[in-house]
Protein backbone atom coordinates (compact mmCIF):
# COMPACT_ATOMS: atom_id res chain seq x y z
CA UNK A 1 -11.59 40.89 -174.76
CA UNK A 2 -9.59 38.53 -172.66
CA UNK A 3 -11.43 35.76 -171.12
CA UNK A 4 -11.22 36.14 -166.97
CA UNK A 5 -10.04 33.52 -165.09
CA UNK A 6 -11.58 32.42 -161.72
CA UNK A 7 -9.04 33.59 -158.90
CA UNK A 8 -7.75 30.77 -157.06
CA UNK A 9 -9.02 31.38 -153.31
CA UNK A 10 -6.44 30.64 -151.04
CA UNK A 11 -5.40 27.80 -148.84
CA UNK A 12 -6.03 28.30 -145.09
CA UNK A 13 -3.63 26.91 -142.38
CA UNK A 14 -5.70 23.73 -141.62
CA UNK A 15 -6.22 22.71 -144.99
CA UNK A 16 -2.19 23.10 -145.12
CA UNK A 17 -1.26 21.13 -142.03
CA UNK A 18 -4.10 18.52 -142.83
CA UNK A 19 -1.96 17.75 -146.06
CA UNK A 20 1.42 17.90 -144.48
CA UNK A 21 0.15 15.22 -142.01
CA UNK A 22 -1.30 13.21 -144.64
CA UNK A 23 1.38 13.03 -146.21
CA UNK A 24 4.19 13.40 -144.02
CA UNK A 25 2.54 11.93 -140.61
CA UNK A 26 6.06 11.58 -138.89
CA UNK A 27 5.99 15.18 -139.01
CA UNK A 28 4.92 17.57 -135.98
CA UNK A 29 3.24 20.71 -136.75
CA UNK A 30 0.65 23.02 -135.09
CA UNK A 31 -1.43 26.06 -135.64
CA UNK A 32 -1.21 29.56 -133.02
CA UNK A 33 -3.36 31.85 -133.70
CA UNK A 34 -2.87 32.58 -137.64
CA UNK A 35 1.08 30.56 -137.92
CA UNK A 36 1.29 27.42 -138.88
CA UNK A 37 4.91 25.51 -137.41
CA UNK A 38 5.84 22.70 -139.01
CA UNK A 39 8.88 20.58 -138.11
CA UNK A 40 10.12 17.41 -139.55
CA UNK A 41 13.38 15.50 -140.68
CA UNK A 42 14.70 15.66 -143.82
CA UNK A 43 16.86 13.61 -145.53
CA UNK A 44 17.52 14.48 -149.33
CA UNK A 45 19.05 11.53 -150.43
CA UNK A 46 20.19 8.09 -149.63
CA UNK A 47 23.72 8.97 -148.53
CA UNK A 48 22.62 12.09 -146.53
CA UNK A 49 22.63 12.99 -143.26
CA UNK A 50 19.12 14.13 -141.56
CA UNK A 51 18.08 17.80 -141.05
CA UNK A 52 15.74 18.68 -138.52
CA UNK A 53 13.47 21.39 -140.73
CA UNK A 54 11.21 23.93 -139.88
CA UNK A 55 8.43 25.67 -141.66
CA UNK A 56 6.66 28.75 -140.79
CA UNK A 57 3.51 30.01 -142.84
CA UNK A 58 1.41 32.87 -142.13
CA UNK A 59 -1.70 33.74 -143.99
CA UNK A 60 -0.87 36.26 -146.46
CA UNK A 61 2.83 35.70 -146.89
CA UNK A 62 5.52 33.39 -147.98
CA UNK A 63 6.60 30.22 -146.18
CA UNK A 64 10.09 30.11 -144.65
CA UNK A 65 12.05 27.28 -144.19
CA UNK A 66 14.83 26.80 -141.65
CA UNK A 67 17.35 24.10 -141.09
CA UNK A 68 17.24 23.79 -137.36
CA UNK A 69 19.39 20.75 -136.89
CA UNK A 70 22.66 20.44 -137.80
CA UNK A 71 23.02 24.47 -138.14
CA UNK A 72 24.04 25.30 -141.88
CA UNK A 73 26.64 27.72 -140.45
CA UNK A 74 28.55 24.76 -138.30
CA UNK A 75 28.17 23.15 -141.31
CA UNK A 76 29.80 25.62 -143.60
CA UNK A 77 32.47 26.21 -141.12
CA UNK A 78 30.53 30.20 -140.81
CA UNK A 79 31.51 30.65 -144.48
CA UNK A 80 28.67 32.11 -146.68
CA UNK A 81 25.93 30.49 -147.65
CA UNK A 82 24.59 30.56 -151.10
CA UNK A 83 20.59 30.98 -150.96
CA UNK A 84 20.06 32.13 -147.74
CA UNK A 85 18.04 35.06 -146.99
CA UNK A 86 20.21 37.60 -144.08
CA UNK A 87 17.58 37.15 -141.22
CA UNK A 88 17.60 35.23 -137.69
CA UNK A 89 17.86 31.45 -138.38
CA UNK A 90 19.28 32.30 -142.21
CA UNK A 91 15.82 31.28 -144.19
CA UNK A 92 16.39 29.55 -147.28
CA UNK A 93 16.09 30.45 -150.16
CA UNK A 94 13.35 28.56 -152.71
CA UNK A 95 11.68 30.05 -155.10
CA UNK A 96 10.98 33.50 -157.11
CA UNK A 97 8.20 35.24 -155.74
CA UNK A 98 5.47 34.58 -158.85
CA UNK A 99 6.04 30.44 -158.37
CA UNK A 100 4.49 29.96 -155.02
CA UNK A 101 0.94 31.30 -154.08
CA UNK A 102 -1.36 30.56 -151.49
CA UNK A 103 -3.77 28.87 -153.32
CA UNK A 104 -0.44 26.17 -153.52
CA UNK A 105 -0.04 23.10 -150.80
CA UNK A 106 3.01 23.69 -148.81
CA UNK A 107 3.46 20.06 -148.50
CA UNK A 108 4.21 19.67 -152.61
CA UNK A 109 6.03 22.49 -153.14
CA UNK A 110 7.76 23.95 -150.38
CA UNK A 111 8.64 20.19 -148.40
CA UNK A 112 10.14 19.19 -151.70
CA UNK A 113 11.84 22.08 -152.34
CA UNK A 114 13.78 21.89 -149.08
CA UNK A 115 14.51 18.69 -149.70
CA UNK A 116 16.28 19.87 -153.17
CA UNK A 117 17.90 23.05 -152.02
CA UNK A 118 19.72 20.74 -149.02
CA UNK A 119 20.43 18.07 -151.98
CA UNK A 120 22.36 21.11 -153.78
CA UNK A 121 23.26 22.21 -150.32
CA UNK A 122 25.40 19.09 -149.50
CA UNK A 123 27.07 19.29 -153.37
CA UNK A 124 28.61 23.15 -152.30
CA UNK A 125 29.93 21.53 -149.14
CA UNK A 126 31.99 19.02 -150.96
CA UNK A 127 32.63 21.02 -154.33
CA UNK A 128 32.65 24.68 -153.10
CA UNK A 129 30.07 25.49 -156.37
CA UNK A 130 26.49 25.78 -156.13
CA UNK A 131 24.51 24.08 -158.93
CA UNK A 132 21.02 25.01 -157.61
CA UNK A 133 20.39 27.57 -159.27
CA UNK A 134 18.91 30.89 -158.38
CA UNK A 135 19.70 34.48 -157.52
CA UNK A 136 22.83 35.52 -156.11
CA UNK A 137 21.82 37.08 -152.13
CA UNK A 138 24.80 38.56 -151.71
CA UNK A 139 24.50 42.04 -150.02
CA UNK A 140 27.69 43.56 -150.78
CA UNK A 141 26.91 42.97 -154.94
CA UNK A 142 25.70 46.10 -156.69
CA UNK A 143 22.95 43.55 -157.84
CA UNK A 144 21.54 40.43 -158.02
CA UNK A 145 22.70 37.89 -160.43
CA UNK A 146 20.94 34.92 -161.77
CA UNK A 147 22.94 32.04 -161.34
CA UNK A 148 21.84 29.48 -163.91
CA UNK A 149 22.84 25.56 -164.55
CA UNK A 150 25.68 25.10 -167.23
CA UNK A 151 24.86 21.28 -167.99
């Protein structure tokens, strides 16, 4: 017989922006009704520009993160962009399903995460190739395709 694991009860939306704040206290986030909004700027490394970044978290589902400032799609000159999900304010595109869980703290995993997918982000811009890894969104492919690192 397998041995049963305690289940991991989730995180609620104070305890999440109570450790953004702590550890990001330049950032500005609130709580309505059962959302938690979270906006900061990011700046993925020392020779980047800064991104004005929003998160959205409801109980019971994912976070999404949004670049609000500079828009990706100025950016990109409208070309497609790699890791985007196709909805309003293209969401990016972070993890697999199974690696984030609510019982996880949005500020160490999905903050630095953003940070990281704008880091591979600004690469594509100047070498056209994405080297983020991932799974290819692309709608008009009979199917996704991983896209793996060839280091």
């Amino acid at each position: 017989m397998r041995p049963r694991w305690p289940k991991i009860p989730p995180l609620n939306i104070a305890h999440q922006l109570c450790d953004l704040d702590r550890l990001y206290p330049d950032g500005n986030g609130r709580i309505i009704r059962d959302r938690l909004v979270w906006q900061k700027k990011l700046k993925p490394s020392a020779f980047s520009r800064e991104y004005l970044v929003q998160i959205d978290y409801r109980t019971g589902h994912f976070p999404e993160a949004r670049v609000l400032q500079p828009t990706i799609r100025e950016l990109a000159n409208n070309q497609k962009i790699p890791h985007v999900f196709n909805d309003v304010g293209d969401p990016l595109c972070l993890f697999y399903a199974p690696e984030w869980n609510s019982s996880m703290l949005i500020a160490r995993t999905i903050v630095p995460w953003t940070c990281e997918w704008l880091f591979h982000f600004e690469a594509w811009l100047f070498t056209g190739r994405w080297d983020g890894g991932g799974i290819n969104h692309d709608p008009e492919s009979q199917n996704a395709q991983m896209i793996t690192n060839h280091n």
